[in-house]
C-alpha atoms as a PDB file:
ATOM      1  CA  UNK A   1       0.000   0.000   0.000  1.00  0.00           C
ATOM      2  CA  UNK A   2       1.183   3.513  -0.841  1.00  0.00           C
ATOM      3  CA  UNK A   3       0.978   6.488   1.094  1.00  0.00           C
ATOM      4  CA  UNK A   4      -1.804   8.025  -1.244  1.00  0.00           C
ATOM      5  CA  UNK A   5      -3.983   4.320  -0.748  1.00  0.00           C
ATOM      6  CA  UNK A   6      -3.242   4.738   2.942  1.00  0.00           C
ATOM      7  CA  UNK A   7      -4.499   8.227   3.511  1.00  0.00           C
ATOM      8  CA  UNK A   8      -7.398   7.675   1.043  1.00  0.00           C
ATOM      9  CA  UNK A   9      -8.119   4.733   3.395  1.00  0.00           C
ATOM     10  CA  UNK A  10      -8.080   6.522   6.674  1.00  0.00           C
ATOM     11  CA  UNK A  11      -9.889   9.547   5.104  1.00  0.00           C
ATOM     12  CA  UNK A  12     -12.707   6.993   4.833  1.00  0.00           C
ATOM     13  CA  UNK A  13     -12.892   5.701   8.466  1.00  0.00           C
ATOM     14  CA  UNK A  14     -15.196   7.159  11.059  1.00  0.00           C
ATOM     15  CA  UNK A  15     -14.196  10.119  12.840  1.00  0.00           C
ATOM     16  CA  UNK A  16     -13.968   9.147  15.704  1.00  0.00           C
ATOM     17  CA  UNK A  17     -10.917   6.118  14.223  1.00  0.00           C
ATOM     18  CA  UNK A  18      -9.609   9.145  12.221  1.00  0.00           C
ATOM     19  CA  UNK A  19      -9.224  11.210  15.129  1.00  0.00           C
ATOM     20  CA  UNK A  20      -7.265   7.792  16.762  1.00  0.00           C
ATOM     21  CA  UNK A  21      -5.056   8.027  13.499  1.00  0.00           C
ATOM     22  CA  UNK A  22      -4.103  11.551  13.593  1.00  0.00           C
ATOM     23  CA  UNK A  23      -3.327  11.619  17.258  1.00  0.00           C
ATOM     24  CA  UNK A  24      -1.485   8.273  17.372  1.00  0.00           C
ATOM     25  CA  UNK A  25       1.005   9.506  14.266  1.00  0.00           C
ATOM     26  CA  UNK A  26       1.212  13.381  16.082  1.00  0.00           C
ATOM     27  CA  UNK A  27       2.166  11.148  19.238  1.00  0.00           C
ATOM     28  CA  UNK A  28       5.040   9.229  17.015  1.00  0.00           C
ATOM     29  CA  UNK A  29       6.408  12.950  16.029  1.00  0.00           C
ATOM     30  CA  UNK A  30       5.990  14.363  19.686  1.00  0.00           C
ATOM     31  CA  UNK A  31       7.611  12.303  21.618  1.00  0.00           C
ATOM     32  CA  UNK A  32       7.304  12.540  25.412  1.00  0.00           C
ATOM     33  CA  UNK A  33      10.270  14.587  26.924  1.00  0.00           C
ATOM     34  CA  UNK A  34      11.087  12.542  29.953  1.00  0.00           C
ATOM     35  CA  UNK A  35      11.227  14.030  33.492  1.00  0.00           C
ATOM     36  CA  UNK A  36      14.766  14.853  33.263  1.00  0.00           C
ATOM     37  CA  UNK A  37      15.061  16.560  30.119  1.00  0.00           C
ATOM     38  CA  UNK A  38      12.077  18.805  31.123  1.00  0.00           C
ATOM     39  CA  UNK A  39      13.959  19.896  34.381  1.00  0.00           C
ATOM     40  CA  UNK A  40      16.548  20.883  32.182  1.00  0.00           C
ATOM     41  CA  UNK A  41      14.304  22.864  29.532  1.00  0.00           C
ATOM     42  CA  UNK A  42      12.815  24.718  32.567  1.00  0.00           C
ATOM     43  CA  UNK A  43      16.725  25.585  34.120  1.00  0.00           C
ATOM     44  CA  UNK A  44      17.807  26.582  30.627  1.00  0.00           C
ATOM     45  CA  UNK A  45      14.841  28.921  30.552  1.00  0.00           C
ATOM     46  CA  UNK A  46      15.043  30.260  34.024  1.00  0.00           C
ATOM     47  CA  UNK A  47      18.815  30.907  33.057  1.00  0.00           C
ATOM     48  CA  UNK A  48      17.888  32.509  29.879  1.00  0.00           C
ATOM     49  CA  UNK A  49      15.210  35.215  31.302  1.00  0.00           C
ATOM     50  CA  UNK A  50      18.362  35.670  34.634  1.00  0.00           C
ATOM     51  CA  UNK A  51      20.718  36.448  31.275  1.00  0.00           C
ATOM     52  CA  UNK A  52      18.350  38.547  29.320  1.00  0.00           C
ATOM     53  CA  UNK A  53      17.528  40.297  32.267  1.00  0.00           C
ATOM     54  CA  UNK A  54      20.697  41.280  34.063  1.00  0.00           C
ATOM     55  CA  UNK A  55      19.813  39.144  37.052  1.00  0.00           C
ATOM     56  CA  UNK A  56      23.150  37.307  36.456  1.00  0.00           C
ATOM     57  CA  UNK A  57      26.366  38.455  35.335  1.00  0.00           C
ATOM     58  CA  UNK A  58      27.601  36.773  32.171  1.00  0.00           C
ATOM     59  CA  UNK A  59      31.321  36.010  32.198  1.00  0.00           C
ATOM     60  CA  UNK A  60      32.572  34.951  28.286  1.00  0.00           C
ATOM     61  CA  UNK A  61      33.865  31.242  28.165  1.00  0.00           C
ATOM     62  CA  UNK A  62      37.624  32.235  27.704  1.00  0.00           C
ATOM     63  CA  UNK A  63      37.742  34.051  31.114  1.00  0.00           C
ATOM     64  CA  UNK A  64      36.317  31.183  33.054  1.00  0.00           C
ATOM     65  CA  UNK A  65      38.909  28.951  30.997  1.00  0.00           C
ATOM     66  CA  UNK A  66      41.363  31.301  31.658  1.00  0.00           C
ATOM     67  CA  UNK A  67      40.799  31.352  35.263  1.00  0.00           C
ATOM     68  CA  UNK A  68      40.768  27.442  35.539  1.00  0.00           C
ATOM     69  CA  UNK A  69      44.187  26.922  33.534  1.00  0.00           C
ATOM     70  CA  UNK A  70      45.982  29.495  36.365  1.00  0.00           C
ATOM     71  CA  UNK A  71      44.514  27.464  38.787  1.00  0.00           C
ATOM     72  CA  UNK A  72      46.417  24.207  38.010  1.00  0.00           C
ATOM     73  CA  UNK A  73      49.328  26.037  36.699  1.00  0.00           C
ATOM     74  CA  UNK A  74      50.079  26.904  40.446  1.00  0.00           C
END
Protein backbone atom coordinates (compact mmCIF):
# COMPACT_ATOMS: atom_id res chain seq x y z
CA UNK A 1 0.00 0.00 0.00
CA UNK A 2 1.18 3.51 -0.84
CA UNK A 3 0.98 6.49 1.09
CA UNK A 4 -1.80 8.03 -1.24
CA UNK A 5 -3.98 4.32 -0.75
CA UNK A 6 -3.24 4.74 2.94
CA UNK A 7 -4.50 8.23 3.51
CA UNK A 8 -7.40 7.68 1.04
CA UNK A 9 -8.12 4.73 3.39
CA UNK A 10 -8.08 6.52 6.67
CA UNK A 11 -9.89 9.55 5.10
CA UNK A 12 -12.71 6.99 4.83
CA UNK A 13 -12.89 5.70 8.47
CA UNK A 14 -15.20 7.16 11.06
CA UNK A 15 -14.20 10.12 12.84
CA UNK A 16 -13.97 9.15 15.70
CA UNK A 17 -10.92 6.12 14.22
CA UNK A 18 -9.61 9.15 12.22
CA UNK A 19 -9.22 11.21 15.13
CA UNK A 20 -7.27 7.79 16.76
CA UNK A 21 -5.06 8.03 13.50
CA UNK A 22 -4.10 11.55 13.59
CA UNK A 23 -3.33 11.62 17.26
CA UNK A 24 -1.48 8.27 17.37
CA UNK A 25 1.00 9.51 14.27
CA UNK A 26 1.21 13.38 16.08
CA UNK A 27 2.17 11.15 19.24
CA UNK A 28 5.04 9.23 17.01
CA UNK A 29 6.41 12.95 16.03
CA UNK A 30 5.99 14.36 19.69
CA UNK A 31 7.61 12.30 21.62
CA UNK A 32 7.30 12.54 25.41
CA UNK A 33 10.27 14.59 26.92
CA UNK A 34 11.09 12.54 29.95
CA UNK A 35 11.23 14.03 33.49
CA UNK A 36 14.77 14.85 33.26
CA UNK A 37 15.06 16.56 30.12
CA UNK A 38 12.08 18.81 31.12
CA UNK A 39 13.96 19.90 34.38
CA UNK A 40 16.55 20.88 32.18
CA UNK A 41 14.30 22.86 29.53
CA UNK A 42 12.82 24.72 32.57
CA UNK A 43 16.73 25.58 34.12
CA UNK A 44 17.81 26.58 30.63
CA UNK A 45 14.84 28.92 30.55
CA UNK A 46 15.04 30.26 34.02
CA UNK A 47 18.81 30.91 33.06
CA UNK A 48 17.89 32.51 29.88
CA UNK A 49 15.21 35.22 31.30
CA UNK A 50 18.36 35.67 34.63
CA UNK A 51 20.72 36.45 31.28
CA UNK A 52 18.35 38.55 29.32
CA UNK A 53 17.53 40.30 32.27
CA UNK A 54 20.70 41.28 34.06
CA UNK A 55 19.81 39.14 37.05
CA UNK A 56 23.15 37.31 36.46
CA UNK A 57 26.37 38.45 35.33
CA UNK A 58 27.60 36.77 32.17
CA UNK A 59 31.32 36.01 32.20
CA UNK A 60 32.57 34.95 28.29
CA UNK A 61 33.86 31.24 28.16
CA UNK A 62 37.62 32.23 27.70
CA UNK A 63 37.74 34.05 31.11
CA UNK A 64 36.32 31.18 33.05
CA UNK A 65 38.91 28.95 31.00
CA UNK A 66 41.36 31.30 31.66
CA UNK A 67 40.80 31.35 35.26
CA UNK A 68 40.77 27.44 35.54
CA UNK A 69 44.19 26.92 33.53
CA UNK A 70 45.98 29.50 36.37
CA UNK A 71 44.51 27.46 38.79
CA UNK A 72 46.42 24.21 38.01
CA UNK A 73 49.33 26.04 36.70
CA UNK A 74 50.08 26.90 40.45
Amino acid sequence: MNTKELIDKAVSLPIEERALVVDSLLRSLNQPVSVIEKEWIETAQKRLIEMRTGKVLVVPGEQVFEKIWERFEK
